[in-house]
PDB file of N, CA and C in Angstrom:
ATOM      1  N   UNK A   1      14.835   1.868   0.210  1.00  0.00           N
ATOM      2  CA  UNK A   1      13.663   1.182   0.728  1.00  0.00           C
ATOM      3  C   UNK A   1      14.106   0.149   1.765  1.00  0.00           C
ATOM      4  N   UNK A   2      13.346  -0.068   2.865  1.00  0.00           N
ATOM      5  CA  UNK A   2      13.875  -0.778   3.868  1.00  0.00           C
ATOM      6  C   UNK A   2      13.041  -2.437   3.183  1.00  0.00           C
ATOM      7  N   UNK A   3      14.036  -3.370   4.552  1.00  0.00           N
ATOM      8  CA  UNK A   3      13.560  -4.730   3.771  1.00  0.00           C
ATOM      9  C   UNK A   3      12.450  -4.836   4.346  1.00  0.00           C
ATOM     10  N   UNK A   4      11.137  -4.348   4.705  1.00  0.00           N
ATOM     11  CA  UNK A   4      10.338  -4.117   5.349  1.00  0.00           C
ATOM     12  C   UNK A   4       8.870  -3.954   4.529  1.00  0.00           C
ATOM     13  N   UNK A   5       9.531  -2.852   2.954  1.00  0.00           N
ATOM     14  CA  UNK A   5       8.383  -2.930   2.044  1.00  0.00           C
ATOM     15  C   UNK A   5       9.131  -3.760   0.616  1.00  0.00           C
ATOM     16  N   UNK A   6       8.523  -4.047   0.302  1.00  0.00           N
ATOM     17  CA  UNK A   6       8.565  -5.104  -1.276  1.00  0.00           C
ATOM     18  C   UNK A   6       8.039  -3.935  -2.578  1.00  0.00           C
ATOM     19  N   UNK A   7       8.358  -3.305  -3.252  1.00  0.00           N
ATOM     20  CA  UNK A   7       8.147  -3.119  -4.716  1.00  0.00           C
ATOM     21  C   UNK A   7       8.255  -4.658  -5.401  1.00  0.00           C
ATOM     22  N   UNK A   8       6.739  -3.999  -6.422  1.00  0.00           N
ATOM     23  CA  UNK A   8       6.449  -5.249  -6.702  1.00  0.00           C
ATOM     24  C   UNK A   8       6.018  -4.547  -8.102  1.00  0.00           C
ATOM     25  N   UNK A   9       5.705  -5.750  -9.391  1.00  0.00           N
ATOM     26  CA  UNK A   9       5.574  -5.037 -10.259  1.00  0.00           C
ATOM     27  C   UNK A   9       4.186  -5.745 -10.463  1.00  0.00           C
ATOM     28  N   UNK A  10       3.705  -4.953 -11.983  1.00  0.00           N
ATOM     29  CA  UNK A  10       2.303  -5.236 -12.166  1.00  0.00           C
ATOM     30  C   UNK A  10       1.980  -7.141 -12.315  1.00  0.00           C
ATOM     31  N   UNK A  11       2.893  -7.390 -13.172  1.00  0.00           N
ATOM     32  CA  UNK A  11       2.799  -9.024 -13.178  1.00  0.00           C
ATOM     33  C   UNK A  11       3.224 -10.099 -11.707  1.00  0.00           C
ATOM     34  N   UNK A  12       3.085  -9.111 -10.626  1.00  0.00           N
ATOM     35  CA  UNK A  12       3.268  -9.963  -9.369  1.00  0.00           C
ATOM     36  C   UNK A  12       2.501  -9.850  -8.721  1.00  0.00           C
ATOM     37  N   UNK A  13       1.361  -8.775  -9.162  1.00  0.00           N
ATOM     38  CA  UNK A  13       0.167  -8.903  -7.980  1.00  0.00           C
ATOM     39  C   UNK A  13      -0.296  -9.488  -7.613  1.00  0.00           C
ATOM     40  N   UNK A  14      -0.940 -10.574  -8.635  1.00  0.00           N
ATOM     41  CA  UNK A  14      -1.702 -12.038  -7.707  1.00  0.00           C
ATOM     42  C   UNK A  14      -0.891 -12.289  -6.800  1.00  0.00           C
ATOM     43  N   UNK A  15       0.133 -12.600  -6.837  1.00  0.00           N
ATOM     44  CA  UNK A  15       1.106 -13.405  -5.902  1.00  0.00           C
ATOM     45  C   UNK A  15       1.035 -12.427  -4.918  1.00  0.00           C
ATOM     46  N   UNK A  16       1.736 -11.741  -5.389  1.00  0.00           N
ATOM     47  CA  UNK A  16       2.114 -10.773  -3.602  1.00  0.00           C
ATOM     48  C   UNK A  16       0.660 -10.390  -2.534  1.00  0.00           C
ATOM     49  N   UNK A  17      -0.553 -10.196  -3.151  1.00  0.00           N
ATOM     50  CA  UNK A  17      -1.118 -10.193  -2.163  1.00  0.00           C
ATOM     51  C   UNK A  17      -1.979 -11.788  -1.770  1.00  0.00           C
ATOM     52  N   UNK A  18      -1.159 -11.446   0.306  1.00  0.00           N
ATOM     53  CA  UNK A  18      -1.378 -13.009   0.423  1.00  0.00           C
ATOM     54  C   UNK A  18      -2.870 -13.442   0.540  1.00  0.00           C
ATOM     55  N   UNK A  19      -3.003 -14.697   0.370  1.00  0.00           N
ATOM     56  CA  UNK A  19      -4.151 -15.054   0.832  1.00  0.00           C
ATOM     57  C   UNK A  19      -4.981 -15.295   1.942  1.00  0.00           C
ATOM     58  N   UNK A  20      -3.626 -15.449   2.799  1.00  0.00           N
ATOM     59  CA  UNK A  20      -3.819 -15.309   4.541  1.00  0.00           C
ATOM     60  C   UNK A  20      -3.199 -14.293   5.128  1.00  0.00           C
ATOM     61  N   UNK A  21      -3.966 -13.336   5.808  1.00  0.00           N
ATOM     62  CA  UNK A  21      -3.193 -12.634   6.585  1.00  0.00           C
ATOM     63  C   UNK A  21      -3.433 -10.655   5.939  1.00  0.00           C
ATOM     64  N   UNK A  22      -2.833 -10.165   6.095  1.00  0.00           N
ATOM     65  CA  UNK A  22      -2.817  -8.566   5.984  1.00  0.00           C
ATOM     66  C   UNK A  22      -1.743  -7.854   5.052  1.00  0.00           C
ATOM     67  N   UNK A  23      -2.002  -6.556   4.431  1.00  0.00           N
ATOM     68  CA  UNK A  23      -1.227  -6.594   3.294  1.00  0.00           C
ATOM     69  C   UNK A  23      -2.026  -5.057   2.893  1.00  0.00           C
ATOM     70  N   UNK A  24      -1.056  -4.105   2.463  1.00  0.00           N
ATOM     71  CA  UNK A  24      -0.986  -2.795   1.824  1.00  0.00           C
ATOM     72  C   UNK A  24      -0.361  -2.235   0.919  1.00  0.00           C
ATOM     73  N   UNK A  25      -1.328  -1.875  -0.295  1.00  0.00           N
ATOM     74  CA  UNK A  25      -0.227  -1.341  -1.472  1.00  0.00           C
ATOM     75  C   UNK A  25      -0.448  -0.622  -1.756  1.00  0.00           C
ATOM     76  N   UNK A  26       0.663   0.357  -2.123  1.00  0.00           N
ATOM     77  CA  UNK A  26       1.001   1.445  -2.386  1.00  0.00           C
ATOM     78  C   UNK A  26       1.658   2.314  -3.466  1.00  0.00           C
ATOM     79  N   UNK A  27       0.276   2.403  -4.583  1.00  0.00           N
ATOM     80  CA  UNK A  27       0.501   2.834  -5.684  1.00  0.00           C
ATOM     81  C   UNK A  27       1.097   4.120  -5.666  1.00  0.00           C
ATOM     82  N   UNK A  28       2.387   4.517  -6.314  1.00  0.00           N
ATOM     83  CA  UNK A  28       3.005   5.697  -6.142  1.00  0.00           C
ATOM     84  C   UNK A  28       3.402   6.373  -7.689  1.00  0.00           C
ATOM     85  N   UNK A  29       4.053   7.176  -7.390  1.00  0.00           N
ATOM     86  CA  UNK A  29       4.347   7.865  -8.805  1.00  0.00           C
ATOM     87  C   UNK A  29       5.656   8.767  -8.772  1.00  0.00           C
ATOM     88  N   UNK A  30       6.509   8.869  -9.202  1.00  0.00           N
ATOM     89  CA  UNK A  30       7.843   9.951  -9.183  1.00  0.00           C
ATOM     90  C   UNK A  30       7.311  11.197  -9.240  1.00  0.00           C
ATOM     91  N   UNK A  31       8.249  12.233  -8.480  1.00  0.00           N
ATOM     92  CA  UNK A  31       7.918  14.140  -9.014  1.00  0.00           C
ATOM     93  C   UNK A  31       6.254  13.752  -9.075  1.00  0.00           C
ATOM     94  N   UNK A  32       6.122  13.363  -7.486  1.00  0.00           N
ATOM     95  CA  UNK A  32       4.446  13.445  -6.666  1.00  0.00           C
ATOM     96  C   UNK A  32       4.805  13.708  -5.284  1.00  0.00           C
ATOM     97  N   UNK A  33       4.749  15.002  -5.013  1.00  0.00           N
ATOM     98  CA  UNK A  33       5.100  15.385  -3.339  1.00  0.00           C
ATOM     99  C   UNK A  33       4.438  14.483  -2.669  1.00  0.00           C
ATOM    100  N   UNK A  34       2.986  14.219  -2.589  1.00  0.00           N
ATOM    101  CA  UNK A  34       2.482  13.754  -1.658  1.00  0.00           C
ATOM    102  C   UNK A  34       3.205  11.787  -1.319  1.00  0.00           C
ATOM    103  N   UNK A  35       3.517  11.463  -2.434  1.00  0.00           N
ATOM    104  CA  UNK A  35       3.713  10.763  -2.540  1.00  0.00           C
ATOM    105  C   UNK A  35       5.459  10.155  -1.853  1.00  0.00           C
ATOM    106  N   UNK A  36       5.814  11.544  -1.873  1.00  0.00           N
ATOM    107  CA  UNK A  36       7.455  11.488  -1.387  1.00  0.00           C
ATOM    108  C   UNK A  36       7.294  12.084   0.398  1.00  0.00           C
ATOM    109  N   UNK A  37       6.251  12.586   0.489  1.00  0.00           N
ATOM    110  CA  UNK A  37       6.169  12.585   2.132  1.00  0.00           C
ATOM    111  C   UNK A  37       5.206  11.625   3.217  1.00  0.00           C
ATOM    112  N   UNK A  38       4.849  10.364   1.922  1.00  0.00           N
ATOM    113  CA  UNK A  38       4.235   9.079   2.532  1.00  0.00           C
ATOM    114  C   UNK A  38       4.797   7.991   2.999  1.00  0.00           C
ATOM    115  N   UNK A  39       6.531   8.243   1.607  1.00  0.00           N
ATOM    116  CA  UNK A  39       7.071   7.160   1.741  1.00  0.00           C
ATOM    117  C   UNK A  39       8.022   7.253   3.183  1.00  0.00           C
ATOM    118  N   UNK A  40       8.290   7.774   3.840  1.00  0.00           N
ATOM    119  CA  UNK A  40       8.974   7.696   5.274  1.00  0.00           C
ATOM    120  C   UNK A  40       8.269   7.102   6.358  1.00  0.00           C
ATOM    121  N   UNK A  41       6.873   7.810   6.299  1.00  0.00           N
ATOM    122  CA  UNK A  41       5.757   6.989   7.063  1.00  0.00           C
ATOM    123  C   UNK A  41       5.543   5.837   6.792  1.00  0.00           C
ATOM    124  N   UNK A  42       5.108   5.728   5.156  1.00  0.00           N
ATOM    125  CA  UNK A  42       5.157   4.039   4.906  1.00  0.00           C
ATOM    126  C   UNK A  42       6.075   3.236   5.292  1.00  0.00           C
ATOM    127  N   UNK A  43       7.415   3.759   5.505  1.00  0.00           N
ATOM    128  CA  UNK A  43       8.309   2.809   5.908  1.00  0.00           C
ATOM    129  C   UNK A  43       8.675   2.267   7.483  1.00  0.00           C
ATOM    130  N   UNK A  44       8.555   3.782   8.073  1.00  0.00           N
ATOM    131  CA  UNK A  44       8.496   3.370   9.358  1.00  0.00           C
ATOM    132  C   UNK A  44       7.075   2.936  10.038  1.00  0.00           C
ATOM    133  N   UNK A  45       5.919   2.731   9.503  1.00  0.00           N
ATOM    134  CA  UNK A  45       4.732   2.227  10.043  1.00  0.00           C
ATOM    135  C   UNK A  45       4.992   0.223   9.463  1.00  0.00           C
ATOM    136  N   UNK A  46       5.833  -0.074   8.174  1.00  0.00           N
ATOM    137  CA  UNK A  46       6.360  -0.774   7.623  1.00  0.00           C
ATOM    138  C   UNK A  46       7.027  -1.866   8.916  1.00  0.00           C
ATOM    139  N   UNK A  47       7.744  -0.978   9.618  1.00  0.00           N
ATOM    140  CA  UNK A  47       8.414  -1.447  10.671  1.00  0.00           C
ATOM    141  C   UNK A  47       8.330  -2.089  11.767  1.00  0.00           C
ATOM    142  N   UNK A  48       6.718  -0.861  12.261  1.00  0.00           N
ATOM    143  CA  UNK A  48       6.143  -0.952  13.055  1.00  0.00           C
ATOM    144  C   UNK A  48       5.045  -2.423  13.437  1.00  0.00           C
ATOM    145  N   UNK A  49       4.923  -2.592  11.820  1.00  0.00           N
ATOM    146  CA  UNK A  49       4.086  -3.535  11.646  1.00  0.00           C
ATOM    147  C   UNK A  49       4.407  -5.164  11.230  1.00  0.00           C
ATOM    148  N   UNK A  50       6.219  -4.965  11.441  1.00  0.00           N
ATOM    149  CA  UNK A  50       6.261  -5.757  10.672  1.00  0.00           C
ATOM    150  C   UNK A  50       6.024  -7.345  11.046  1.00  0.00           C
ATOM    151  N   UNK A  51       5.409  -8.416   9.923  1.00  0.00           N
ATOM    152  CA  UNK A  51       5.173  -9.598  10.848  1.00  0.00           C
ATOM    153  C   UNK A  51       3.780  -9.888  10.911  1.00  0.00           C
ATOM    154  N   UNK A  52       2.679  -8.717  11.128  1.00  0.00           N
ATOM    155  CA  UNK A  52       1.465  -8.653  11.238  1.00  0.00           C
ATOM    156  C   UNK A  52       1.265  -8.204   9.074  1.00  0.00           C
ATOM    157  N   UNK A  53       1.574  -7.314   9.340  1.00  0.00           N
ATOM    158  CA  UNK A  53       1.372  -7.063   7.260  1.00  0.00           C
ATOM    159  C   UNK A  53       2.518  -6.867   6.720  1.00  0.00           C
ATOM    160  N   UNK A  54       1.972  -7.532   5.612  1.00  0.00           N
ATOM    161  CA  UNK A  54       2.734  -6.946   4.540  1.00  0.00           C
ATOM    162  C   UNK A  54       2.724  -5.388   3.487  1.00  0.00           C
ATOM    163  N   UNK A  55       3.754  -4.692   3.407  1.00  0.00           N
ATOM    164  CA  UNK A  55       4.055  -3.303   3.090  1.00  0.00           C
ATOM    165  C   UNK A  55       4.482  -3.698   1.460  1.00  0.00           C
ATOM    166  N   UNK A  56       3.924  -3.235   0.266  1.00  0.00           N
ATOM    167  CA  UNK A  56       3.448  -3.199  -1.184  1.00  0.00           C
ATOM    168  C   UNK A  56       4.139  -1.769  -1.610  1.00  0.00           C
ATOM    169  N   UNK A  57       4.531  -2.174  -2.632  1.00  0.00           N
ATOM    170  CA  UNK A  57       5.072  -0.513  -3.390  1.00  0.00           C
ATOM    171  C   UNK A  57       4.333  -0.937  -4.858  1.00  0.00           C
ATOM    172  N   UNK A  58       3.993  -0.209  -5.429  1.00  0.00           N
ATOM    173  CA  UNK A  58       3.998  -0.690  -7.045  1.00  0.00           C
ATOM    174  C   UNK A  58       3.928   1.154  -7.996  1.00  0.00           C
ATOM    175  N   UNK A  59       4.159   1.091  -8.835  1.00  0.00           N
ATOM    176  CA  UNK A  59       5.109   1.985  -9.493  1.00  0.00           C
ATOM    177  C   UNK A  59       3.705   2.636 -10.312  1.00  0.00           C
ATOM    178  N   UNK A  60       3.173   3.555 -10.299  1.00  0.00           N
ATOM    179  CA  UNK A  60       1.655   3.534 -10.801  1.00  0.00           C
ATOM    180  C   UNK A  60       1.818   3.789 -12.734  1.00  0.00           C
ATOM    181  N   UNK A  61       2.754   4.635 -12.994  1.00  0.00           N
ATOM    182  CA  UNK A  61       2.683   4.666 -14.250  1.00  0.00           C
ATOM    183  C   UNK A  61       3.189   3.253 -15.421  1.00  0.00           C
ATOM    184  N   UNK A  62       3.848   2.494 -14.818  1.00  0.00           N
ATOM    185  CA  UNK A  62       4.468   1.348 -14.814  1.00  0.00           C
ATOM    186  C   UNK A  62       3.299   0.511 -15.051  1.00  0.00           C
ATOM    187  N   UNK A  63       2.356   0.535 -14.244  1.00  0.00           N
ATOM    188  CA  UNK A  63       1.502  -0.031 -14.135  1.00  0.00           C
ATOM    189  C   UNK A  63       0.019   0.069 -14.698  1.00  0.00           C
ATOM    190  N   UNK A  64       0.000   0.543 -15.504  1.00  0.00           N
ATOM    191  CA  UNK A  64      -1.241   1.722 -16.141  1.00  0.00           C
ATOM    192  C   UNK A  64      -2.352   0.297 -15.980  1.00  0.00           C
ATOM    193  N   UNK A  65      -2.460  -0.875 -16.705  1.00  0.00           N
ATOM    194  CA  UNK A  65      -2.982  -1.737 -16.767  1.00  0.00           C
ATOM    195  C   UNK A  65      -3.734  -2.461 -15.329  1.00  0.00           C
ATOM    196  N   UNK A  66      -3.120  -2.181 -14.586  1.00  0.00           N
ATOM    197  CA  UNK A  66      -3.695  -3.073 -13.232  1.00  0.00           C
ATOM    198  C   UNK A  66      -4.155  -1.821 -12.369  1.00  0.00           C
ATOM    199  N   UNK A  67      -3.426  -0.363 -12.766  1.00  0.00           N
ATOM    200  CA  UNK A  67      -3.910   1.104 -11.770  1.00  0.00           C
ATOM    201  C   UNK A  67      -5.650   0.903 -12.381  1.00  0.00           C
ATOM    202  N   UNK A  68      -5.942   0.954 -14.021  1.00  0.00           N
ATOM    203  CA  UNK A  68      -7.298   1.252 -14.251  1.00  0.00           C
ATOM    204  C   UNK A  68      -7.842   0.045 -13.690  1.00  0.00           C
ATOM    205  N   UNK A  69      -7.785  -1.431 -13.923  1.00  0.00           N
ATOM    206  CA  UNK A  69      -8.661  -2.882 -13.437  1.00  0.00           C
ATOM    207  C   UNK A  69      -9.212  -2.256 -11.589  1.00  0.00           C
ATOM    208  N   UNK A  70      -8.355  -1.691 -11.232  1.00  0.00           N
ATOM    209  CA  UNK A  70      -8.439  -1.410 -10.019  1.00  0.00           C
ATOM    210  C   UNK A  70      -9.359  -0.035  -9.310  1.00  0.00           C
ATOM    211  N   UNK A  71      -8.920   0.865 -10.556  1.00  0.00           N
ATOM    212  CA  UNK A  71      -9.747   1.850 -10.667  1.00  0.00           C
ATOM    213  C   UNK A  71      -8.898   2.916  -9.743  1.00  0.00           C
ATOM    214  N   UNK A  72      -7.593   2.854  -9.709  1.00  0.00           N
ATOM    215  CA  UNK A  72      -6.802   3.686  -8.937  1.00  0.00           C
ATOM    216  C   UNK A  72      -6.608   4.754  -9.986  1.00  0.00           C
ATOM    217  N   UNK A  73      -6.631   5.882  -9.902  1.00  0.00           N
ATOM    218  CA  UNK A  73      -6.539   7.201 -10.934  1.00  0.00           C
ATOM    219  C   UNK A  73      -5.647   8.481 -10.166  1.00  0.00           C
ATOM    220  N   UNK A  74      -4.942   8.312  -9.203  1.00  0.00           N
ATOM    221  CA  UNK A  74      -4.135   9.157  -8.757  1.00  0.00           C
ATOM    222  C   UNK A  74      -3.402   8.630  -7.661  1.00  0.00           C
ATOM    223  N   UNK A  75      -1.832   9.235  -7.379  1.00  0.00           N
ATOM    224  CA  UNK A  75      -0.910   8.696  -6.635  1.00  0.00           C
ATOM    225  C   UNK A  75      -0.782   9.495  -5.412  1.00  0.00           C
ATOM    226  N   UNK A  76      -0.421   9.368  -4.359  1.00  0.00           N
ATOM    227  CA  UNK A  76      -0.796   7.638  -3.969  1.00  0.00           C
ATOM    228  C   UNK A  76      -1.744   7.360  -3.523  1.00  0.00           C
ATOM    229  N   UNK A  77      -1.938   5.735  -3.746  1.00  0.00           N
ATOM    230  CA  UNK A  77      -3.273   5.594  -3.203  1.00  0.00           C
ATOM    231  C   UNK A  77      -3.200   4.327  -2.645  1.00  0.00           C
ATOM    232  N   UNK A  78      -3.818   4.321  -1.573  1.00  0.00           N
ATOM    233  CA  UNK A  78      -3.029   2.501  -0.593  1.00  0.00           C
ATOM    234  C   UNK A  78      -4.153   2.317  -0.645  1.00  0.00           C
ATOM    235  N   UNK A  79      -4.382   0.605  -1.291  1.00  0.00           N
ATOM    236  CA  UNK A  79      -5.116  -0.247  -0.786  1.00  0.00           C
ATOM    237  C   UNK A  79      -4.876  -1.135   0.192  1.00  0.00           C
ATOM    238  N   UNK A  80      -6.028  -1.652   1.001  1.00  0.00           N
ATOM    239  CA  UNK A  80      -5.671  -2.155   2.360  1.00  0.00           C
ATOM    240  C   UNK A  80      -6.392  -3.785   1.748  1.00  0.00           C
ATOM    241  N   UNK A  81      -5.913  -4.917   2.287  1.00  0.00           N
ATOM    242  CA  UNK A  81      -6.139  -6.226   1.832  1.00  0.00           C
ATOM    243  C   UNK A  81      -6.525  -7.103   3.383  1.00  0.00           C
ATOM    244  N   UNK A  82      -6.854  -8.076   3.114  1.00  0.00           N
ATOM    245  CA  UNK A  82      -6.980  -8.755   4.260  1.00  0.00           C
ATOM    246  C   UNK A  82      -7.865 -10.552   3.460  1.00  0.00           C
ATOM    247  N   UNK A  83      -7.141 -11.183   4.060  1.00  0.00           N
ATOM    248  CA  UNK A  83      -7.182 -12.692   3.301  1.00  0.00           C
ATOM    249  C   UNK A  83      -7.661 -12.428   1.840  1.00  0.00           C
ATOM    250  N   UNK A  84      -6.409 -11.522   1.364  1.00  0.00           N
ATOM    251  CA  UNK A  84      -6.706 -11.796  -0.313  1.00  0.00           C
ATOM    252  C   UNK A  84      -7.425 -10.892  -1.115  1.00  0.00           C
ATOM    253  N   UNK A  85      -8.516 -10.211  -0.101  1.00  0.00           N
ATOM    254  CA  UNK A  85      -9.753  -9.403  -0.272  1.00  0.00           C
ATOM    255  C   UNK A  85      -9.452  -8.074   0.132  1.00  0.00           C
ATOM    256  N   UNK A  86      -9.906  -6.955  -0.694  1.00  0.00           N
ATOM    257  CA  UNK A  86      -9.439  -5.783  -0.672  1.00  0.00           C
ATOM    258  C   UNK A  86     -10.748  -5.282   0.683  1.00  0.00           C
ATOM    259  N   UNK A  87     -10.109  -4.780   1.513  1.00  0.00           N
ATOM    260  CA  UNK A  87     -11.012  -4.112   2.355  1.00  0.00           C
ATOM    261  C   UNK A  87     -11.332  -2.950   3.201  1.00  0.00           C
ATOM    262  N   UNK A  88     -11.886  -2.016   2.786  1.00  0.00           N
ATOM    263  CA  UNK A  88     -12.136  -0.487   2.581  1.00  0.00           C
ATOM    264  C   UNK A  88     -12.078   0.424   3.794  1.00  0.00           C
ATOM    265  N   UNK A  89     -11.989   1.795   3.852  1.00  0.00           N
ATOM    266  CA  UNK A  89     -11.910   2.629   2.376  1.00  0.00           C
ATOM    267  C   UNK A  89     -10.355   2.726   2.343  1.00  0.00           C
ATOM    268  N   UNK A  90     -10.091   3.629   0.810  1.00  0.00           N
ATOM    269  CA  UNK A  90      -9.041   2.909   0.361  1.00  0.00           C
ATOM    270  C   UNK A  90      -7.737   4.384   0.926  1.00  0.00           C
ATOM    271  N   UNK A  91      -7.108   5.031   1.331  1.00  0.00           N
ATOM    272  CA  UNK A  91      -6.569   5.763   1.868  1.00  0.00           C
ATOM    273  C   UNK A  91      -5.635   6.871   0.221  1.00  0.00           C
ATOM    274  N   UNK A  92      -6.285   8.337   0.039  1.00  0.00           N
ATOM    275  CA  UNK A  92      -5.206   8.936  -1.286  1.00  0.00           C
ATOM    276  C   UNK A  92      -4.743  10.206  -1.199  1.00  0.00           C
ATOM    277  N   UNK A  93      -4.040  10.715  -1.941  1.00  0.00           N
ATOM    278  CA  UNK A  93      -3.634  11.860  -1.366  1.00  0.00           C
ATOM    279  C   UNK A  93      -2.530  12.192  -0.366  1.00  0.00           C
ATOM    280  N   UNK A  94      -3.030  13.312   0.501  1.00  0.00           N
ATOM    281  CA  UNK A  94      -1.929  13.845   1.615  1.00  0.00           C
ATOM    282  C   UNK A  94      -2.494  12.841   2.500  1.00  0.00           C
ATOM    283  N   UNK A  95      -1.821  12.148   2.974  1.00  0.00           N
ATOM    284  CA  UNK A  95      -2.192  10.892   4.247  1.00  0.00           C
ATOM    285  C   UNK A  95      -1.291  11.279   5.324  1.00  0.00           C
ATOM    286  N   UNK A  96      -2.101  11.287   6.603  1.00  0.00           N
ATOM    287  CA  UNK A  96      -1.588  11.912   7.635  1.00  0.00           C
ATOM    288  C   UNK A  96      -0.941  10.055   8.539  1.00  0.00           C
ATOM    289  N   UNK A  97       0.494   9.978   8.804  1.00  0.00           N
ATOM    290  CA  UNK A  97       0.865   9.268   9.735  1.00  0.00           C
ATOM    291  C   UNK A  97      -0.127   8.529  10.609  1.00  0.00           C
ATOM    292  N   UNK A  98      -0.716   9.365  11.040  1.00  0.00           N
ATOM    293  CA  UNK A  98      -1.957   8.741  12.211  1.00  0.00           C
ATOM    294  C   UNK A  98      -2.856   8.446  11.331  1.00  0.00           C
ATOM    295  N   UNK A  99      -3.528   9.148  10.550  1.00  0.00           N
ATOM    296  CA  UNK A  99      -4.990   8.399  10.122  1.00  0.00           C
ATOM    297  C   UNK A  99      -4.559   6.817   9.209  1.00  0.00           C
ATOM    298  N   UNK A 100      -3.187   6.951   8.264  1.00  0.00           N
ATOM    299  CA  UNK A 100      -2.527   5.914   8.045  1.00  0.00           C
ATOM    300  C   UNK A 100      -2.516   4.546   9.572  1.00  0.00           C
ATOM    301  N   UNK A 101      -1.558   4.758  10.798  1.00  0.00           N
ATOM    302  CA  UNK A 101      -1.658   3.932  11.980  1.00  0.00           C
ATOM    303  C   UNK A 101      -3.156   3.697  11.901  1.00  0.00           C
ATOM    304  N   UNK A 102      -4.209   3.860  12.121  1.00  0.00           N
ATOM    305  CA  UNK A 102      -5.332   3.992  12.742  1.00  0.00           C
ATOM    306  C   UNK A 102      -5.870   2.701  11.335  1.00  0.00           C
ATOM    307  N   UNK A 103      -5.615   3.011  10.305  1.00  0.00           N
ATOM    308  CA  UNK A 103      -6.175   1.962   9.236  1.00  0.00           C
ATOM    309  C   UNK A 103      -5.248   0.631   9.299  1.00  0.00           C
ATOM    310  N   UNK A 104      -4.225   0.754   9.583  1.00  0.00           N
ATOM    311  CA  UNK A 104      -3.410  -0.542   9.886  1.00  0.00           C
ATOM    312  C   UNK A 104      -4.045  -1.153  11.105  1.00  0.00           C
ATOM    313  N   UNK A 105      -3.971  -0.283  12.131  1.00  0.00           N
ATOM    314  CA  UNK A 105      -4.471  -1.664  13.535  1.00  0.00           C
ATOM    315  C   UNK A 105      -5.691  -2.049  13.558  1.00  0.00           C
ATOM    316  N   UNK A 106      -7.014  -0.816  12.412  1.00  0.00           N
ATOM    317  CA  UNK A 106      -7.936  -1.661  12.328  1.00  0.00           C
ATOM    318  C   UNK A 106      -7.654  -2.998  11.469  1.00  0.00           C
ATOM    319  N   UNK A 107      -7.002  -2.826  10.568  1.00  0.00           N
ATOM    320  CA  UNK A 107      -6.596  -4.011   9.608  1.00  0.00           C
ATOM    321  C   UNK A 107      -5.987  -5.061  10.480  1.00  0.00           C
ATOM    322  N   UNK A 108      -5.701  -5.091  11.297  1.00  0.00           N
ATOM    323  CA  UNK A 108      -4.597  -6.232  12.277  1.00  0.00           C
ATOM    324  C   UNK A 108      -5.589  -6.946  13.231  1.00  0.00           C
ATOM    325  N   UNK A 109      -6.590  -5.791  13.556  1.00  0.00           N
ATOM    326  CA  UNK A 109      -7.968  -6.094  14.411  1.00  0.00           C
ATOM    327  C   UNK A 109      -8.784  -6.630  14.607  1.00  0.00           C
ATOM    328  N   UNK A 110      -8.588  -6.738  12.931  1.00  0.00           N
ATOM    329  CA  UNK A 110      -9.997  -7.468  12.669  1.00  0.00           C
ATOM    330  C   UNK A 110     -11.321  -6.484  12.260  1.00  0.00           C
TER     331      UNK A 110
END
């Protein structure tokens, strides 16, 4: 993982997502293809972005407790944040590079 995204665990969520500013997490799961051909994109869009957001990993089975509060039920699934506040829609599945870019610079946009 580059120093670019943060794995984070379930007891760090308050914290990690900031209160100012932009922020994406990325509930994942092991032996989940889709999930293993996101993480390259996540990292290099990670890169791309870095400075403007923050890039979130969190471990979904690990996490069973904060996946249901959240209502996340399959991997992966990125939520997009913005001052603190989760703000939609939420990106799952096969996620294409671009439609991924396209939800970040709206997120940076405003």
């Amino acid at each position: 993982m580059s120093g670019n995204v943060r794995e984070i665990q379930q007891s760090e969520y308050e914290q990690a997502i900031p209160a100012k500013g932009a922020a994406v997490l990325d509930f994942f799961s092991t032996e989940c293809p889709p999930c293993e051909a996101l993480a390259p994109k996540f990292e290099a869009l990670a890169e791309q972005f870095a400075g403007q957001i923050q890039f979130l990993k969190i471990f979904r089975q690990g996490s069973r407790e904060l996946a249901q509060r959240l209502g996340v039920s399959g991997s992966p699934t990125l939520i997009f944040y913005r001052d603190g506040a989760e703000v939609g829609p939420r990106l799952t599945g096969e996620i294409k590079r671009s439609e991924l870019k396209q939800r970040l610079s709206e997120l940076v946009g405003g």
